[in-house]
PDB file of N, CA and C in Angstrom:
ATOM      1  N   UNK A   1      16.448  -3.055 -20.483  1.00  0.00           N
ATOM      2  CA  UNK A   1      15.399  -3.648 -19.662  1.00  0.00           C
ATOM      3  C   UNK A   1      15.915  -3.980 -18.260  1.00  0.00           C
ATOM      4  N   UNK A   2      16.775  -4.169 -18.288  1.00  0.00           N
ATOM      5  CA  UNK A   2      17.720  -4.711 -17.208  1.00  0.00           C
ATOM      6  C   UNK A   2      18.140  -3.713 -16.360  1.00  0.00           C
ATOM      7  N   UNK A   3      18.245  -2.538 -17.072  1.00  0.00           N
ATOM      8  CA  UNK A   3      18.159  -1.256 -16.086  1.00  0.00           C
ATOM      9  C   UNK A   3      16.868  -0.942 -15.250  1.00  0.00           C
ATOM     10  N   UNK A   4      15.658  -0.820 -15.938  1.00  0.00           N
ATOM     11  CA  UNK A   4      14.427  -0.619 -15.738  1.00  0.00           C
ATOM     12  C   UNK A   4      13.988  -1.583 -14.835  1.00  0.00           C
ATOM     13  N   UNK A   5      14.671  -2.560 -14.694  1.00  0.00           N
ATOM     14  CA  UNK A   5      13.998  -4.182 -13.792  1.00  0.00           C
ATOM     15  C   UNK A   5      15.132  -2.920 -12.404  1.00  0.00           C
ATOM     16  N   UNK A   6      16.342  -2.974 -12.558  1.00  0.00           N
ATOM     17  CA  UNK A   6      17.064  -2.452 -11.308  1.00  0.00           C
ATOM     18  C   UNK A   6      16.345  -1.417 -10.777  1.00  0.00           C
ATOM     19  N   UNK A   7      15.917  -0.292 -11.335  1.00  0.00           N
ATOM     20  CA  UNK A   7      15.519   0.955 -10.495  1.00  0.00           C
ATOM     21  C   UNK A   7      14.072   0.575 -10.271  1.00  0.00           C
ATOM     22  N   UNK A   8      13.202  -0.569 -10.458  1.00  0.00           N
ATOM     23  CA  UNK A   8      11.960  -0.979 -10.264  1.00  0.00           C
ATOM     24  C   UNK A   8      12.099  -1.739  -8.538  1.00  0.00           C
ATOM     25  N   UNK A   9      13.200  -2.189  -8.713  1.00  0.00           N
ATOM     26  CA  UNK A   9      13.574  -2.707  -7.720  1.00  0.00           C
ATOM     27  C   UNK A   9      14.175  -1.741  -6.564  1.00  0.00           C
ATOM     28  N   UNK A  10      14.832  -0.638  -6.782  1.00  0.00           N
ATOM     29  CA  UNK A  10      15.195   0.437  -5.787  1.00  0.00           C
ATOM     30  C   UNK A  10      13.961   1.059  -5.535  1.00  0.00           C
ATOM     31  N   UNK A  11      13.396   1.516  -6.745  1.00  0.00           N
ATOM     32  CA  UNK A  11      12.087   2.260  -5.955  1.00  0.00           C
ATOM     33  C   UNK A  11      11.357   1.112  -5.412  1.00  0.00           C
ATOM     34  N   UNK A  12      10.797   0.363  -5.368  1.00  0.00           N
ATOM     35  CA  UNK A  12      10.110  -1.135  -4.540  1.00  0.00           C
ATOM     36  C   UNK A  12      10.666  -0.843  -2.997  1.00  0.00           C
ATOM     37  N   UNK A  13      12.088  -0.899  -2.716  1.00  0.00           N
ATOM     38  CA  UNK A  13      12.285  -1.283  -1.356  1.00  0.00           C
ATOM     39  C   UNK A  13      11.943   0.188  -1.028  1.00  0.00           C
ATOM     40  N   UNK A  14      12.709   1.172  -1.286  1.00  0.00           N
ATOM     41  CA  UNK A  14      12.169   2.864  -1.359  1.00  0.00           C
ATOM     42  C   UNK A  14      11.026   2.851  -0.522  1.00  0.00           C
ATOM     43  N   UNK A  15       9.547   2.486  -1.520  1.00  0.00           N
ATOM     44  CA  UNK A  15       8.173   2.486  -1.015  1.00  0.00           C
ATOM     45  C   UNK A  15       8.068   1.896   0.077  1.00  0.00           C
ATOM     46  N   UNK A  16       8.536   0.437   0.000  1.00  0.00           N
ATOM     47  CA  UNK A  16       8.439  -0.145   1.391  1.00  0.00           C
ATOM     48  C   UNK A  16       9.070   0.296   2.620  1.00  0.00           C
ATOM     49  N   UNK A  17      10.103   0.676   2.471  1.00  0.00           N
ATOM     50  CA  UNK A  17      10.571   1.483   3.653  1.00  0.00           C
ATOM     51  C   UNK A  17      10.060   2.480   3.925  1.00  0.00           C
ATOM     52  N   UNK A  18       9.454   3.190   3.338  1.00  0.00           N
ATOM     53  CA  UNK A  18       8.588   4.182   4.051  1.00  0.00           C
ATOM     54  C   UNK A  18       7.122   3.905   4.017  1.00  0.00           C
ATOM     55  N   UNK A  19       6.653   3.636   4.048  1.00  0.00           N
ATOM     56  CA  UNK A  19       5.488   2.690   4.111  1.00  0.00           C
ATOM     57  C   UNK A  19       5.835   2.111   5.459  1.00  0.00           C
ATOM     58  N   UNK A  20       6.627   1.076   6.158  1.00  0.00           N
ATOM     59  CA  UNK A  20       7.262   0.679   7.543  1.00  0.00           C
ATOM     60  C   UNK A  20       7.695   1.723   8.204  1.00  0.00           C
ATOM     61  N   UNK A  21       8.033   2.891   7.611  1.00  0.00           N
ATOM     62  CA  UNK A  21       8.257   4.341   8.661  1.00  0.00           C
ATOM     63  C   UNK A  21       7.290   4.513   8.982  1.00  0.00           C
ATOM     64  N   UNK A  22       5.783   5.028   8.354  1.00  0.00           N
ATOM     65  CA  UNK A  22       4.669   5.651   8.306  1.00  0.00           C
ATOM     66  C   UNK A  22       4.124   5.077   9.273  1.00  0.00           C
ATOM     67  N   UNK A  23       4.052   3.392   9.179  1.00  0.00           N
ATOM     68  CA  UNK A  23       3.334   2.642  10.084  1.00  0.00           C
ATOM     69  C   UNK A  23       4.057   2.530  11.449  1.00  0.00           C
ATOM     70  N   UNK A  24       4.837   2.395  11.503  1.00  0.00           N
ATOM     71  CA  UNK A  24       5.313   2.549  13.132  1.00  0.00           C
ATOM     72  C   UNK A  24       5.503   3.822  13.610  1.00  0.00           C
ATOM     73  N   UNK A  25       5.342   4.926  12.633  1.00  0.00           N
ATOM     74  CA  UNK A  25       4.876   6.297  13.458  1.00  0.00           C
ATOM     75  C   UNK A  25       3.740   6.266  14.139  1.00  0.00           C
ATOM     76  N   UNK A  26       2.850   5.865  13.237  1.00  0.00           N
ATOM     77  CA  UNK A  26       1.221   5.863  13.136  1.00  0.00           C
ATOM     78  C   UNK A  26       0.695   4.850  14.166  1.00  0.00           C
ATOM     79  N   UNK A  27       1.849   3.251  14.219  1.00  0.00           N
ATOM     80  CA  UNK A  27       1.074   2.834  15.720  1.00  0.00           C
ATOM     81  C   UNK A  27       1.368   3.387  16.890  1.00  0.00           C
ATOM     82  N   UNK A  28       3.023   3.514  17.154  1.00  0.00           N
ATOM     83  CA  UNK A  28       3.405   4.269  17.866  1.00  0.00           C
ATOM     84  C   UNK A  28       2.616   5.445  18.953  1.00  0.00           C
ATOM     85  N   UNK A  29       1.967   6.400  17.693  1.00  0.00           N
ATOM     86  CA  UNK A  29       0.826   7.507  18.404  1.00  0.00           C
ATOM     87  C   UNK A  29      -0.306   7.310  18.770  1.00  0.00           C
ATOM     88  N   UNK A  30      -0.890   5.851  17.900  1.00  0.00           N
ATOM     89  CA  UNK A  30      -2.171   5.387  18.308  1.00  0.00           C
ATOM     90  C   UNK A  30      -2.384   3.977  18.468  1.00  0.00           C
ATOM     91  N   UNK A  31      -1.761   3.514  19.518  1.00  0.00           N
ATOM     92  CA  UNK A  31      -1.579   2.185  20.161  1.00  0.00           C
ATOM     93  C   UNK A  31      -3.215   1.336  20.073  1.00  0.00           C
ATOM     94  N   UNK A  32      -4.336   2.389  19.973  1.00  0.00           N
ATOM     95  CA  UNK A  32      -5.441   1.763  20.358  1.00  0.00           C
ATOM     96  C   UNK A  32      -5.788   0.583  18.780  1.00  0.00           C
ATOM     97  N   UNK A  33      -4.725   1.512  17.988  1.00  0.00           N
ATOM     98  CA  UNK A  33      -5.103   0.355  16.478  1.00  0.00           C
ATOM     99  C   UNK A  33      -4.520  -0.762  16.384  1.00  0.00           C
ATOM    100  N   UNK A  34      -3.447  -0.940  17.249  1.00  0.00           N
ATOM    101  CA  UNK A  34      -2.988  -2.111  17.023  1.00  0.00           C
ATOM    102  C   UNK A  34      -2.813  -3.321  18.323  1.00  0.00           C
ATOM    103  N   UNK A  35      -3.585  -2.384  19.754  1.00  0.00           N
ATOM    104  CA  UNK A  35      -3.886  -2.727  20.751  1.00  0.00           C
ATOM    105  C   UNK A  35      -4.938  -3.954  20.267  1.00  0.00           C
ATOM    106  N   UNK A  36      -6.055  -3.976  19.470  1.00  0.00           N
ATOM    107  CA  UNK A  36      -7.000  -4.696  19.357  1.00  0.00           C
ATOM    108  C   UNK A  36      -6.742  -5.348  17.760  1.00  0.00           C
ATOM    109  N   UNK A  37      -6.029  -5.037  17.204  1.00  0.00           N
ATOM    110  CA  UNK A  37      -5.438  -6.345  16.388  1.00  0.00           C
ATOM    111  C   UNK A  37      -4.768  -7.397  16.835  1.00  0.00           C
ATOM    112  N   UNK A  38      -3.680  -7.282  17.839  1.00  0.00           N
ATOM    113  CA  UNK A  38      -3.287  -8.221  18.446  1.00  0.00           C
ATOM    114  C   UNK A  38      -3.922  -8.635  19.636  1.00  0.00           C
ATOM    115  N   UNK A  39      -5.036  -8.572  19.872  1.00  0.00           N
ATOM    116  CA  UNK A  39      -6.329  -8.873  20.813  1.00  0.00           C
ATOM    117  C   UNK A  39      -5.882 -10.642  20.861  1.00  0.00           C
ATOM    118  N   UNK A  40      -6.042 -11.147  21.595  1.00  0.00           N
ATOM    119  CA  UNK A  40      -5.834 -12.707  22.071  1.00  0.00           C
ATOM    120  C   UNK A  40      -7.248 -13.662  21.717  1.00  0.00           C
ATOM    121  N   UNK A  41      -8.197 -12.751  21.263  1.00  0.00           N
ATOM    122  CA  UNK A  41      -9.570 -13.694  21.174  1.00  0.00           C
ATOM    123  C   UNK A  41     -10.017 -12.599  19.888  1.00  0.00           C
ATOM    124  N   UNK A  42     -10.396 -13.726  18.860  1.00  0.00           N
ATOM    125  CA  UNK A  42     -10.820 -14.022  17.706  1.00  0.00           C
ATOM    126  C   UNK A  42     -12.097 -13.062  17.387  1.00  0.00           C
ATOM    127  N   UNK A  43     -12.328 -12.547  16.462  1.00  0.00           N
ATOM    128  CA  UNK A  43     -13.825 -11.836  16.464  1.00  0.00           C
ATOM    129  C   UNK A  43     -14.424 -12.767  16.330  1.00  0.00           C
ATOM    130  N   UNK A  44     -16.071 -12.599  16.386  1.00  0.00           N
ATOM    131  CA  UNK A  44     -16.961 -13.603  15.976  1.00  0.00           C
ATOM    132  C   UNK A  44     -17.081 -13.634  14.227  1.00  0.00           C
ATOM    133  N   UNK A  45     -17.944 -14.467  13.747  1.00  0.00           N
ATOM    134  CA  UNK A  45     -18.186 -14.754  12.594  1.00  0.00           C
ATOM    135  C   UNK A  45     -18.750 -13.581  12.026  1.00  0.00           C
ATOM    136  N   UNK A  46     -20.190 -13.075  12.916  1.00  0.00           N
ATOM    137  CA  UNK A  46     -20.376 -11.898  12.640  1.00  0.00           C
ATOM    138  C   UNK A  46     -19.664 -10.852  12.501  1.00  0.00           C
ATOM    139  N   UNK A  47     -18.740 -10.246  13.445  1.00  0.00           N
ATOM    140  CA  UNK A  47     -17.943  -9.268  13.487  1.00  0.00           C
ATOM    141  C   UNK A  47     -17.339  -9.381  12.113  1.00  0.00           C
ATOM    142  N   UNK A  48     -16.524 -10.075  11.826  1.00  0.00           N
ATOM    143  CA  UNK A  48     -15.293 -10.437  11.021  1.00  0.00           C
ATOM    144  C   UNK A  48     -16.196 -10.325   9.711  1.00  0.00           C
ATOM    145  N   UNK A  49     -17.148 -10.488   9.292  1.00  0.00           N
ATOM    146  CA  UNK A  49     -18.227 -10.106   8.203  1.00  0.00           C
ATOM    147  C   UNK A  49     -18.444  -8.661   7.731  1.00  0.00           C
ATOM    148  N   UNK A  50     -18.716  -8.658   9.524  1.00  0.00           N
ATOM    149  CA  UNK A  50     -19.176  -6.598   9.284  1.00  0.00           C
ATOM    150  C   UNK A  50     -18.109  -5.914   8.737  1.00  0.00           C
ATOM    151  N   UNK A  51     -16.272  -6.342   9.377  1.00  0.00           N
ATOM    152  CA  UNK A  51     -15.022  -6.162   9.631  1.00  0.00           C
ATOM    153  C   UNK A  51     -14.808  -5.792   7.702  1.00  0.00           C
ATOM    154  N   UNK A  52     -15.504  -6.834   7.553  1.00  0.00           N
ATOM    155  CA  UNK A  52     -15.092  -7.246   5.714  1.00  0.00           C
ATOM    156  C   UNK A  52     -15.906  -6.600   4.727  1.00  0.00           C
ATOM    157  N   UNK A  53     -17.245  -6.261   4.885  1.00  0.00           N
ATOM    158  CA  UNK A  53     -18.346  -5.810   4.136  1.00  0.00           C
ATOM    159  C   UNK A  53     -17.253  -4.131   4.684  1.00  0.00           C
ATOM    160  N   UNK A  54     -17.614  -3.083   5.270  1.00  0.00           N
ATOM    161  CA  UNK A  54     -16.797  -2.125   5.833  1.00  0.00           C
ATOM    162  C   UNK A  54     -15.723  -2.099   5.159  1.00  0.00           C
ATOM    163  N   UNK A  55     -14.629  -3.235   5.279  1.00  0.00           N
ATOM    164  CA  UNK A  55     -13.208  -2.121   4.798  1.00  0.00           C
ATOM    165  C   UNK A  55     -12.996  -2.442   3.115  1.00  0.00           C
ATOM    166  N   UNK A  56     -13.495  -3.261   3.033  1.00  0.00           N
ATOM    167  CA  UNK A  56     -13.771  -3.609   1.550  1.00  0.00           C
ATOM    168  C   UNK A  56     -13.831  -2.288   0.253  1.00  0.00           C
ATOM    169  N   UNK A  57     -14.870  -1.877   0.916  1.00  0.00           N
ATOM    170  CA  UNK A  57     -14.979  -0.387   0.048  1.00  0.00           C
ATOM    171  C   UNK A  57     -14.181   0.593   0.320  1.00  0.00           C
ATOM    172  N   UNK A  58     -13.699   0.832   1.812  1.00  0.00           N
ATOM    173  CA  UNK A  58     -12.981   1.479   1.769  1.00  0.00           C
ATOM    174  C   UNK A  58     -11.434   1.488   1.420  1.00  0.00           C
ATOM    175  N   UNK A  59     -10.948   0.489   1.535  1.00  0.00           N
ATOM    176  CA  UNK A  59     -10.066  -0.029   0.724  1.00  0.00           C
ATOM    177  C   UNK A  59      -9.827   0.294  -0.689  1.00  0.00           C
ATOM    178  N   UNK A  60     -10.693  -0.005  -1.488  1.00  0.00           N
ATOM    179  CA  UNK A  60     -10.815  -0.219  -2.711  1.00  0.00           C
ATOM    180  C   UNK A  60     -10.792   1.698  -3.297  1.00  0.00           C
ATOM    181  N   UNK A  61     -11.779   2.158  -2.976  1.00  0.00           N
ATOM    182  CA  UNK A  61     -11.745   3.356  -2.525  1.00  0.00           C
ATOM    183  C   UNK A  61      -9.885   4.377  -2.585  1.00  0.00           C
ATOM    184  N   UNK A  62      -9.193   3.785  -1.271  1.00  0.00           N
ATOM    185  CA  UNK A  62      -8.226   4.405  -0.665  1.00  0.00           C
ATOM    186  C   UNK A  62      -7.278   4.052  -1.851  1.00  0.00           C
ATOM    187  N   UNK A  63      -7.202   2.827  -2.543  1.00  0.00           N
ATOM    188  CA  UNK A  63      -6.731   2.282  -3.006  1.00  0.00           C
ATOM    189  C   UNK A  63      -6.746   3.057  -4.546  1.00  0.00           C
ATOM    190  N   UNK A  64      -8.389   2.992  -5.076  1.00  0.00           N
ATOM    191  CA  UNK A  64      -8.092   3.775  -6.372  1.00  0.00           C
ATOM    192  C   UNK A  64      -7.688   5.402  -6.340  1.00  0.00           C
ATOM    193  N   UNK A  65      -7.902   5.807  -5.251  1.00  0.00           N
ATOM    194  CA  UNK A  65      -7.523   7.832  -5.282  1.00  0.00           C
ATOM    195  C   UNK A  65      -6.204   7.660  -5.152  1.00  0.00           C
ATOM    196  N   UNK A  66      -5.471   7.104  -4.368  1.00  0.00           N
ATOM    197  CA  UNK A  66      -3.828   7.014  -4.478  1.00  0.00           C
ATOM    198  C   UNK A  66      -3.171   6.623  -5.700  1.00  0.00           C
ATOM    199  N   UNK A  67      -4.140   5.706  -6.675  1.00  0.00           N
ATOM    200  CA  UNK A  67      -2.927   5.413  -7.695  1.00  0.00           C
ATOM    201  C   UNK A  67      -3.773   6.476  -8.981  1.00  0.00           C
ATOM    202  N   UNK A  68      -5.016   7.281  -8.603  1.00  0.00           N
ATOM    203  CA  UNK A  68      -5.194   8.476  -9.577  1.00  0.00           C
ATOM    204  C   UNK A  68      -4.014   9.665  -8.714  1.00  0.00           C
ATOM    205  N   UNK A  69      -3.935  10.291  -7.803  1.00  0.00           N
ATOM    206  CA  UNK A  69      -2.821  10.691  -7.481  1.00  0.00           C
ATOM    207  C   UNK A  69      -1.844  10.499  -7.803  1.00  0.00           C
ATOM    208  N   UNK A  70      -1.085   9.255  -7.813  1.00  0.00           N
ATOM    209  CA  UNK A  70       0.295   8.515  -9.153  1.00  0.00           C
ATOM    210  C   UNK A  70      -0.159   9.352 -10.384  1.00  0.00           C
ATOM    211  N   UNK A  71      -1.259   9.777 -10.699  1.00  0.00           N
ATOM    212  CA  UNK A  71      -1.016  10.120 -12.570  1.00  0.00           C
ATOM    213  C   UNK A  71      -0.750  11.929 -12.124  1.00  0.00           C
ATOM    214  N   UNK A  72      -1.007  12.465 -10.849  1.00  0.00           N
ATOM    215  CA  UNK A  72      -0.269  13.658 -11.297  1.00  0.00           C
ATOM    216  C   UNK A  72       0.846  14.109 -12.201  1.00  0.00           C
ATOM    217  N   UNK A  73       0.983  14.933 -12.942  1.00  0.00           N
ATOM    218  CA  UNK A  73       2.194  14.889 -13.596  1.00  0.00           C
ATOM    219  C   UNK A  73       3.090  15.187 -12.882  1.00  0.00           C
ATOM    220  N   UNK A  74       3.521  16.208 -12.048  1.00  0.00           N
ATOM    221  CA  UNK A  74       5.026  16.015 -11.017  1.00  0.00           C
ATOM    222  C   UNK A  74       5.114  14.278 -10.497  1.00  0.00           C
ATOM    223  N   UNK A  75       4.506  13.899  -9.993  1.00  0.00           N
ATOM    224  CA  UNK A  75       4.244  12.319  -9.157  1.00  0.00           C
ATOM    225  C   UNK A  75       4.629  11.313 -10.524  1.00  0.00           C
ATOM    226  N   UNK A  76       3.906  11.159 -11.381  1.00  0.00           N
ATOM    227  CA  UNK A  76       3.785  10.618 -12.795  1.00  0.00           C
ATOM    228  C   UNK A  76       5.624  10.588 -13.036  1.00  0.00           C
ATOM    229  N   UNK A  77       5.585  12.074 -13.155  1.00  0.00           N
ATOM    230  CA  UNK A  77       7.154  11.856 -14.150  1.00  0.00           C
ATOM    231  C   UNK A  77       8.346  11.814 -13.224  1.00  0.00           C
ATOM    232  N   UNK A  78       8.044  11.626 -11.617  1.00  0.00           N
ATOM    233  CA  UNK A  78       9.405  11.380 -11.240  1.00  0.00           C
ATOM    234  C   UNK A  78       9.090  10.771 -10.479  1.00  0.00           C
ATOM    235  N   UNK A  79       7.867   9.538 -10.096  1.00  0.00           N
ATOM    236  CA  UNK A  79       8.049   8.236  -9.055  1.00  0.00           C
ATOM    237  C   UNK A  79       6.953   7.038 -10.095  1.00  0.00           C
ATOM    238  N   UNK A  80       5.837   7.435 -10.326  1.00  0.00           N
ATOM    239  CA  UNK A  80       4.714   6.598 -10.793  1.00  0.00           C
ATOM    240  C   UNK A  80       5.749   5.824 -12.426  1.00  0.00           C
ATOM    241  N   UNK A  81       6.451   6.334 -12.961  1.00  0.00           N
ATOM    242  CA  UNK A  81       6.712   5.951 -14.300  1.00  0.00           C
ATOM    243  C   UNK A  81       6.871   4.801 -14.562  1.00  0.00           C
ATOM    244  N   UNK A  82       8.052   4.653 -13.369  1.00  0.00           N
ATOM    245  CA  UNK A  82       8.536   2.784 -13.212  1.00  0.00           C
ATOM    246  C   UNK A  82       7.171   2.226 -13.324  1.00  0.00           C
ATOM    247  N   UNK A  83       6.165   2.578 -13.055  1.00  0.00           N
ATOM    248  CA  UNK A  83       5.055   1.368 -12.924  1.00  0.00           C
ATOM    249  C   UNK A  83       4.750   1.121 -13.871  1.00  0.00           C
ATOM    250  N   UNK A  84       4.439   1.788 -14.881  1.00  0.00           N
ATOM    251  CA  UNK A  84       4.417   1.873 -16.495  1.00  0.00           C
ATOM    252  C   UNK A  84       5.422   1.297 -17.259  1.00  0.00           C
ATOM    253  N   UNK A  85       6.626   1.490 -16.750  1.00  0.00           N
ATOM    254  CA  UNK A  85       7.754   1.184 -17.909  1.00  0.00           C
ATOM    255  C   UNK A  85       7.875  -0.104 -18.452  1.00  0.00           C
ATOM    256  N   UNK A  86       7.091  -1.023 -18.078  1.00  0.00           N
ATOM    257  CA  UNK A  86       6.868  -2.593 -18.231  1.00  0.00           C
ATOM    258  C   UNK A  86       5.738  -2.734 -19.581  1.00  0.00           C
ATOM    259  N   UNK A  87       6.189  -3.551 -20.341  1.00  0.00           N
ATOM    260  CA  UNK A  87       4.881  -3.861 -21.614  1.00  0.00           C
ATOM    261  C   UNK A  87       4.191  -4.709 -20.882  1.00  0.00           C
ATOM    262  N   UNK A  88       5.326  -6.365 -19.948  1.00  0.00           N
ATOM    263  CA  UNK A  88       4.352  -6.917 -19.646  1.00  0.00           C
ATOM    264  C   UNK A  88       4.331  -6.649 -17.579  1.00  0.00           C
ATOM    265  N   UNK A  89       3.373  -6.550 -17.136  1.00  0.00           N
ATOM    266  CA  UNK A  89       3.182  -6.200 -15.699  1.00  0.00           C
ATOM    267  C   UNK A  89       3.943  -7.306 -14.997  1.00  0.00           C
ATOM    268  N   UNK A  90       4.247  -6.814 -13.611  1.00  0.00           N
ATOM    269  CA  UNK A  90       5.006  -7.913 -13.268  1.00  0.00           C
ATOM    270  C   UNK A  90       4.800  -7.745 -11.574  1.00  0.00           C
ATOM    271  N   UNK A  91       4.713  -8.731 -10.562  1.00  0.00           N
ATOM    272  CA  UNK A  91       4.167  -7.637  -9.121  1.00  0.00           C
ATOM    273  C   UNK A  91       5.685  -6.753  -8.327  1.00  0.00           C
ATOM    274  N   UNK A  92       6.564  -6.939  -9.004  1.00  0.00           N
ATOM    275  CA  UNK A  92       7.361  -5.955  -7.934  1.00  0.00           C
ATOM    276  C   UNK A  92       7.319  -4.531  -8.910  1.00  0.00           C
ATOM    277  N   UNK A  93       6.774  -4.310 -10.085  1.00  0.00           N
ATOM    278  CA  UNK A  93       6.542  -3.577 -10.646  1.00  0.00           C
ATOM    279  C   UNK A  93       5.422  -2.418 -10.063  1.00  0.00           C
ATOM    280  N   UNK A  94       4.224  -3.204  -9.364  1.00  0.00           N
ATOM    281  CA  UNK A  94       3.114  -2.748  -8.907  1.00  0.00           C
ATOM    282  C   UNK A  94       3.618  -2.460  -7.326  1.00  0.00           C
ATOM    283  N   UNK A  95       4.453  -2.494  -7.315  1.00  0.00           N
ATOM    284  CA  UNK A  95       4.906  -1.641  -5.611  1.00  0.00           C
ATOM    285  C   UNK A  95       5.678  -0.472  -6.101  1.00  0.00           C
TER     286      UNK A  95
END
């Protein structure tokens, strides 16, 4: 188990580090996305509603096709497994 907790933990930082590659490629080329996140004035109540109703689904969305992608079998049997290898779930498991 103690093995399975270690390589849960290598693949974890793994993901995250590229995941932090991806994203500073990605602002890097398109400054305009993160130009107006760090905006100095607050959306309105409204905005921040619309902001939420909007990414909500898409989120959820982006969120379930990537971890049906994890069940490919190439993907499945040599990155997704660790996520499985747990009886009981645990959250560095789910990265």
């Amino acid at each position: 188990m103690l093995r399975t907790f270690g390589k849960a933990v290598v693949v974890a930082l793994c993901n995250e580090a590229l995941l932090l590659l991806v994203l500073v490629l990605l602002l890097n080329r398109l400054p305009s996305l993160y130009h107006s996140a760090l905006a100095p004035k607050l959306p309105s109540l409204g905005e921040a509603l619309v902001q939420l109703i909007v990414c909500m689904p898409i989120s959820a969305t982006l969120f379930y096709g990537g971890h049906r992608l994890m069940h490919v079998p190439w993907v499945f049997e040599h990155v997704h497994y660790v996520h499985h290898a747990f009886h009981a779930p645990f959250a560095l498991a789910s990265v």
